[in-house]
N, C-alpha and C. Protein backbone atom coordinates (compact mmCIF):
# COMPACT_ATOMS: atom_id res chain seq x y z
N UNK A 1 6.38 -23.94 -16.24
CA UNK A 1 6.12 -23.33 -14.94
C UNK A 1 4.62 -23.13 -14.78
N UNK A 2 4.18 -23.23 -13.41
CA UNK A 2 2.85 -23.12 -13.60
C UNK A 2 2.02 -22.25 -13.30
N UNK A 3 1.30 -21.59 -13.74
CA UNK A 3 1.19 -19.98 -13.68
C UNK A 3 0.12 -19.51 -12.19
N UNK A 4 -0.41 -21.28 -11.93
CA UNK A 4 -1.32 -20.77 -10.76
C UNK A 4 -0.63 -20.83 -9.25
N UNK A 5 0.29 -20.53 -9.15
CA UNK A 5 0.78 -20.83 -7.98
C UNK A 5 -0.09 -19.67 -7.33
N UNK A 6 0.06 -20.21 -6.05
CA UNK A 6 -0.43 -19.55 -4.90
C UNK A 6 -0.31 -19.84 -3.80
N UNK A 7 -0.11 -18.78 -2.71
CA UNK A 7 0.09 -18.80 -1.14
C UNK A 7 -1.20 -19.09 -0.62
N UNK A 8 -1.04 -19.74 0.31
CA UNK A 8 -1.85 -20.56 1.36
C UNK A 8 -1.29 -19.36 2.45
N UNK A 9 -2.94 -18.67 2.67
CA UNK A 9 -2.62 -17.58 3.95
C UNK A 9 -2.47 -18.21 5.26
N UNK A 10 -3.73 -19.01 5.39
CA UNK A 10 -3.21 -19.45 6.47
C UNK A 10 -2.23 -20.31 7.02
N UNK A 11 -1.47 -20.90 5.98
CA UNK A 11 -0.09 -21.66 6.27
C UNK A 11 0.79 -20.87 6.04
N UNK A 12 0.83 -20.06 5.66
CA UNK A 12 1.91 -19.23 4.90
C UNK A 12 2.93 -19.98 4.49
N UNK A 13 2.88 -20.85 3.52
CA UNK A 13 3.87 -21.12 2.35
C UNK A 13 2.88 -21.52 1.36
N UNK A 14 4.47 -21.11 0.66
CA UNK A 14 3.65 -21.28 -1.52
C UNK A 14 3.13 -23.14 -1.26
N UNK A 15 2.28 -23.37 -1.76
CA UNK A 15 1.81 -24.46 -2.05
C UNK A 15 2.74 -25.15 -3.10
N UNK A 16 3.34 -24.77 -4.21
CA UNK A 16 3.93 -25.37 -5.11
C UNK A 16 5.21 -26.06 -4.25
N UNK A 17 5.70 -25.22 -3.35
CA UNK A 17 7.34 -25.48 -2.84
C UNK A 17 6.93 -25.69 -0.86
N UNK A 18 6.46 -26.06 -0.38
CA UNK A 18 6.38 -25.98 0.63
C UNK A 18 7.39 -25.86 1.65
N UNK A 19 8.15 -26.21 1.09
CA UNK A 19 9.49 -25.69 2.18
C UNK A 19 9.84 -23.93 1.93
N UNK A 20 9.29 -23.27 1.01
CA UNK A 20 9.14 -21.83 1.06
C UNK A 20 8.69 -20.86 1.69
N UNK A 21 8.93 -20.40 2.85
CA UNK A 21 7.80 -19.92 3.75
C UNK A 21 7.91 -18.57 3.23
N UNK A 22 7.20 -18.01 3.03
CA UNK A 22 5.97 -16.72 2.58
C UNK A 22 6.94 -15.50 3.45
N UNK A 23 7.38 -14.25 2.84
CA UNK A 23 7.75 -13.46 3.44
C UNK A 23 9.53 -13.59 4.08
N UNK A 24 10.02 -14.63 3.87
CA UNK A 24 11.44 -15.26 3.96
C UNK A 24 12.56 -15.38 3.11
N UNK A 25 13.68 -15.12 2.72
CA UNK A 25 14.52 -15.53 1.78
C UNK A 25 14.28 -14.65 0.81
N UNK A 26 13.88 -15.66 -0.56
CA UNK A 26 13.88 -15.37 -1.35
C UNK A 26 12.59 -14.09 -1.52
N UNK A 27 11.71 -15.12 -1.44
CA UNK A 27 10.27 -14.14 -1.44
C UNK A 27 10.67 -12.57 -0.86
N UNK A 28 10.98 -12.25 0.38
CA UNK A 28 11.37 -11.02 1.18
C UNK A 28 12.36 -10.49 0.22
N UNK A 29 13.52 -10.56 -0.46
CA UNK A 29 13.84 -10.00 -1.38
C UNK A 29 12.98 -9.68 -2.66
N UNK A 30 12.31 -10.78 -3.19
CA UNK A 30 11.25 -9.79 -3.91
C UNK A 30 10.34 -9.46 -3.98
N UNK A 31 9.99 -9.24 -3.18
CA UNK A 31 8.93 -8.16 -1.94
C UNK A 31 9.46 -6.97 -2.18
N UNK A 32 10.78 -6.81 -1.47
CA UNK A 32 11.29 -5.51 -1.33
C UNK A 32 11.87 -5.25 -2.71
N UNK A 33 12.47 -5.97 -4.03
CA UNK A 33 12.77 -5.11 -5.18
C UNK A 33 11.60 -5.15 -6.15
N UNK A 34 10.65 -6.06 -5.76
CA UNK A 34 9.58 -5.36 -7.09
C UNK A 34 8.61 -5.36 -6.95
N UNK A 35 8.02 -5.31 -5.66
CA UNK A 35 7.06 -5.21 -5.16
C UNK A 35 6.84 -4.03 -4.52
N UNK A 36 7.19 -3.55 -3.73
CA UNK A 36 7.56 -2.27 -2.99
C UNK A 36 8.06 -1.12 -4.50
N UNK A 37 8.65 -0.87 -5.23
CA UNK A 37 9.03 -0.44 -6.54
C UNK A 37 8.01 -0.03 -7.23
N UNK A 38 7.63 -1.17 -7.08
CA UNK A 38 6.46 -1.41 -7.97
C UNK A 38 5.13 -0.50 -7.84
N UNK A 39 4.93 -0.78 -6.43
CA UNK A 39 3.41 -0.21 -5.59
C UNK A 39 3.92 1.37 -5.75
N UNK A 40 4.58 1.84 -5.22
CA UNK A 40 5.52 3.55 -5.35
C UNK A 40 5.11 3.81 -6.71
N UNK A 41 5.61 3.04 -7.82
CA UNK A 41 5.45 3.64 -9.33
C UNK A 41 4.07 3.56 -9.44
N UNK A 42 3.18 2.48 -9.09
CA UNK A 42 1.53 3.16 -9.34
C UNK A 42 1.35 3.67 -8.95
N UNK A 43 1.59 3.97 -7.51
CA UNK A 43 0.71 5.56 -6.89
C UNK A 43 1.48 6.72 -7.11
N UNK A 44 2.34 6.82 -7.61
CA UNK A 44 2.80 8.15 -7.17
C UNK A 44 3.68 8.40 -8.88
N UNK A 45 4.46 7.68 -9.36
CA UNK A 45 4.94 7.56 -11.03
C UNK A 45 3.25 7.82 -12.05
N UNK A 46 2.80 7.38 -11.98
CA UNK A 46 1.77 7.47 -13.10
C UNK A 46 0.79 9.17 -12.87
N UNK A 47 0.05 9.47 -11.46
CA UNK A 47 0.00 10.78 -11.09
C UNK A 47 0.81 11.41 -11.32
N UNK A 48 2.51 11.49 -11.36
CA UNK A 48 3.08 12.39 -11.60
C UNK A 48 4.22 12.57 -13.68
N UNK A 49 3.69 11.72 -14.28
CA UNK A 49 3.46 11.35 -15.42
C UNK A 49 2.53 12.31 -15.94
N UNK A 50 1.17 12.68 -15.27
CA UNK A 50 0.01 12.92 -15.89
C UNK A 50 -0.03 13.95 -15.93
N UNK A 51 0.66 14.77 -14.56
CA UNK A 51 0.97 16.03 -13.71
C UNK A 51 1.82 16.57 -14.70
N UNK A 52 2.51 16.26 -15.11
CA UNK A 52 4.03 16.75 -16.41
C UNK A 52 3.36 16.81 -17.77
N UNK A 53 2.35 15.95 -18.17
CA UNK A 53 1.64 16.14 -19.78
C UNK A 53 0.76 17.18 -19.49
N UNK A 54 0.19 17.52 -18.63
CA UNK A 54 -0.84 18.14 -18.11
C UNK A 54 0.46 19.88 -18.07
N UNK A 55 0.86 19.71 -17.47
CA UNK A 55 1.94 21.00 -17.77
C UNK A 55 2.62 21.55 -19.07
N UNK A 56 3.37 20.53 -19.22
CA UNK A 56 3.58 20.58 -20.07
C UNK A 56 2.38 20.84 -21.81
N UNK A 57 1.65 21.18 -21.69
CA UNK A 57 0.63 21.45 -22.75
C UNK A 57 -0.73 22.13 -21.86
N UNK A 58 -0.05 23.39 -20.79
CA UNK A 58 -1.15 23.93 -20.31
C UNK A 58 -1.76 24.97 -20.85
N UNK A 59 -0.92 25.50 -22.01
CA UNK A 59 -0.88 26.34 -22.79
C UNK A 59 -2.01 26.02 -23.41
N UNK A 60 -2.59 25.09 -24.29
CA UNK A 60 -3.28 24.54 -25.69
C UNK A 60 -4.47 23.94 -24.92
N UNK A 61 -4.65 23.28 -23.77
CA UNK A 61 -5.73 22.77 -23.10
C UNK A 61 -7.14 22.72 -24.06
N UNK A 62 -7.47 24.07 -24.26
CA UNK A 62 -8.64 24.75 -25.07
C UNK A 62 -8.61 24.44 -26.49
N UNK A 63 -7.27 24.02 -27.12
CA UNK A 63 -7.36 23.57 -28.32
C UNK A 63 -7.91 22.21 -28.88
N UNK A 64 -8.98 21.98 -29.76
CA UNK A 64 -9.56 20.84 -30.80
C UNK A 64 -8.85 20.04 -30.15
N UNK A 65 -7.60 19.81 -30.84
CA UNK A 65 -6.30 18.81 -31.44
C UNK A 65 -5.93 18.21 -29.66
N UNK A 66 -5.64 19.22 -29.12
CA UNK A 66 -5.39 18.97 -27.52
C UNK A 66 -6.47 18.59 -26.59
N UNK A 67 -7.80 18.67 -26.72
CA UNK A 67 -8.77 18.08 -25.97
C UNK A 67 -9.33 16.83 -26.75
N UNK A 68 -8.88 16.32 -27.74
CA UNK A 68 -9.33 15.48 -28.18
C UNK A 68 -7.93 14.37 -27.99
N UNK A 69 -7.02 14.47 -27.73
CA UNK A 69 -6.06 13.90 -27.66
C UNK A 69 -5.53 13.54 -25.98
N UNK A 70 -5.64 14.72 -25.28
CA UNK A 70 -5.90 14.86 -23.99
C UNK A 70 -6.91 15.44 -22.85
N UNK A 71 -8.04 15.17 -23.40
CA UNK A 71 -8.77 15.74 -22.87
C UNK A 71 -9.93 15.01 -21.67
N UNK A 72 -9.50 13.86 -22.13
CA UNK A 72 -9.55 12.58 -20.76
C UNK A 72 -9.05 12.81 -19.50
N UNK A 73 -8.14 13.30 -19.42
CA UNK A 73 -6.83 13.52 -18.32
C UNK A 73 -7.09 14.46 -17.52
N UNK A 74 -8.55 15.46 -17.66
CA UNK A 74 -9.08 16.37 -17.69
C UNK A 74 -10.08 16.97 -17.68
N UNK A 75 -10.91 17.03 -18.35
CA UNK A 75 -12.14 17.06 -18.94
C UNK A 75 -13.21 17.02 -17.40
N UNK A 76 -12.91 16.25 -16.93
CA UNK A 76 -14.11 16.11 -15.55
C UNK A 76 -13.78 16.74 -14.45
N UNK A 77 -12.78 17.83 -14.51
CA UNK A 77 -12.39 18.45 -13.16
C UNK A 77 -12.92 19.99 -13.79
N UNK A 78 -13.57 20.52 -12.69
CA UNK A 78 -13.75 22.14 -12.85
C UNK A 78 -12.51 22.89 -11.94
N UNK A 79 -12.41 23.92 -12.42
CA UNK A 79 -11.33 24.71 -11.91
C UNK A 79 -12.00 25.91 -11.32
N UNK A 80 -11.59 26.05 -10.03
CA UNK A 80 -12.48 27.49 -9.79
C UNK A 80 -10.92 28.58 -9.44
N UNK A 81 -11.02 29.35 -8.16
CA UNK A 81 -10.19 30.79 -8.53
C UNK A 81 -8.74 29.69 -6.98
N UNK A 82 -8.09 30.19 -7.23
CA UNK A 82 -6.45 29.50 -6.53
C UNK A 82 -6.21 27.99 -6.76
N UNK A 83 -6.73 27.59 -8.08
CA UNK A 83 -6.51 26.53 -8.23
C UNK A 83 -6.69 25.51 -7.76
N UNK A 84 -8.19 25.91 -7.20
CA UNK A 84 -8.86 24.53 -6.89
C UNK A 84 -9.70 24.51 -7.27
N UNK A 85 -9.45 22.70 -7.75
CA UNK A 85 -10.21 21.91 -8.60
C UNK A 85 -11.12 20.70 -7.92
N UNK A 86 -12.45 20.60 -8.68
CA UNK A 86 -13.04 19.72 -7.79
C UNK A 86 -13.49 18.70 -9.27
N UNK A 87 -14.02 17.42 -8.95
CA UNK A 87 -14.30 16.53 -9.64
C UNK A 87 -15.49 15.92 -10.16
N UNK A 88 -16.17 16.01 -10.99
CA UNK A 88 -17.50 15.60 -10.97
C UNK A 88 -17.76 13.89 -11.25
N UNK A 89 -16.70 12.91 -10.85
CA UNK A 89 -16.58 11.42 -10.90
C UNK A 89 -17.78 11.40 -10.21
């Protein structure tokens, strides 16, 4: 199989299959199961992944073992008073 396939935007079909038109059939089904799935779990699965380790060990934050292990995840946000946090990126 050949790994460079690619859509032709302005024709909209795959170049490999040209009778495939882009957004149709097959493609539109997986669009919508792993593509769409997909985009949801990066934005919003991995933030809320980080959100749960981050809780889950809010206790220890201040500890060696815990800022050296998680302290990436972290480390660049200041916390001021109602829990807002700002970023020094």
């Amino acid at each position: 199989m050949n790994l460079l396939l690619q859509a032709r935007w302005g024709a909209g079909y795959w170049q490999q299959d040209m009778s495939q038109r882009c957004y149709e059939g097959f493609h539109l089904t997986a669009v919508y199961a792993i593509g769409i799935p997909g985009a949801i779990l990066l934005c919003l699965g991995i933030p809320a992944a980080t959100l749960a380790v981050l809780f889950r060990i809010r206790d220890r934050l201040q500890e060696p073992r815990t800022a050296a292990t998680y302290g990436f995840l972290y480390h660049q946000f200041k916390c001021g008073t109602l829990a807002v946090c700002t970023s020094d990126l």
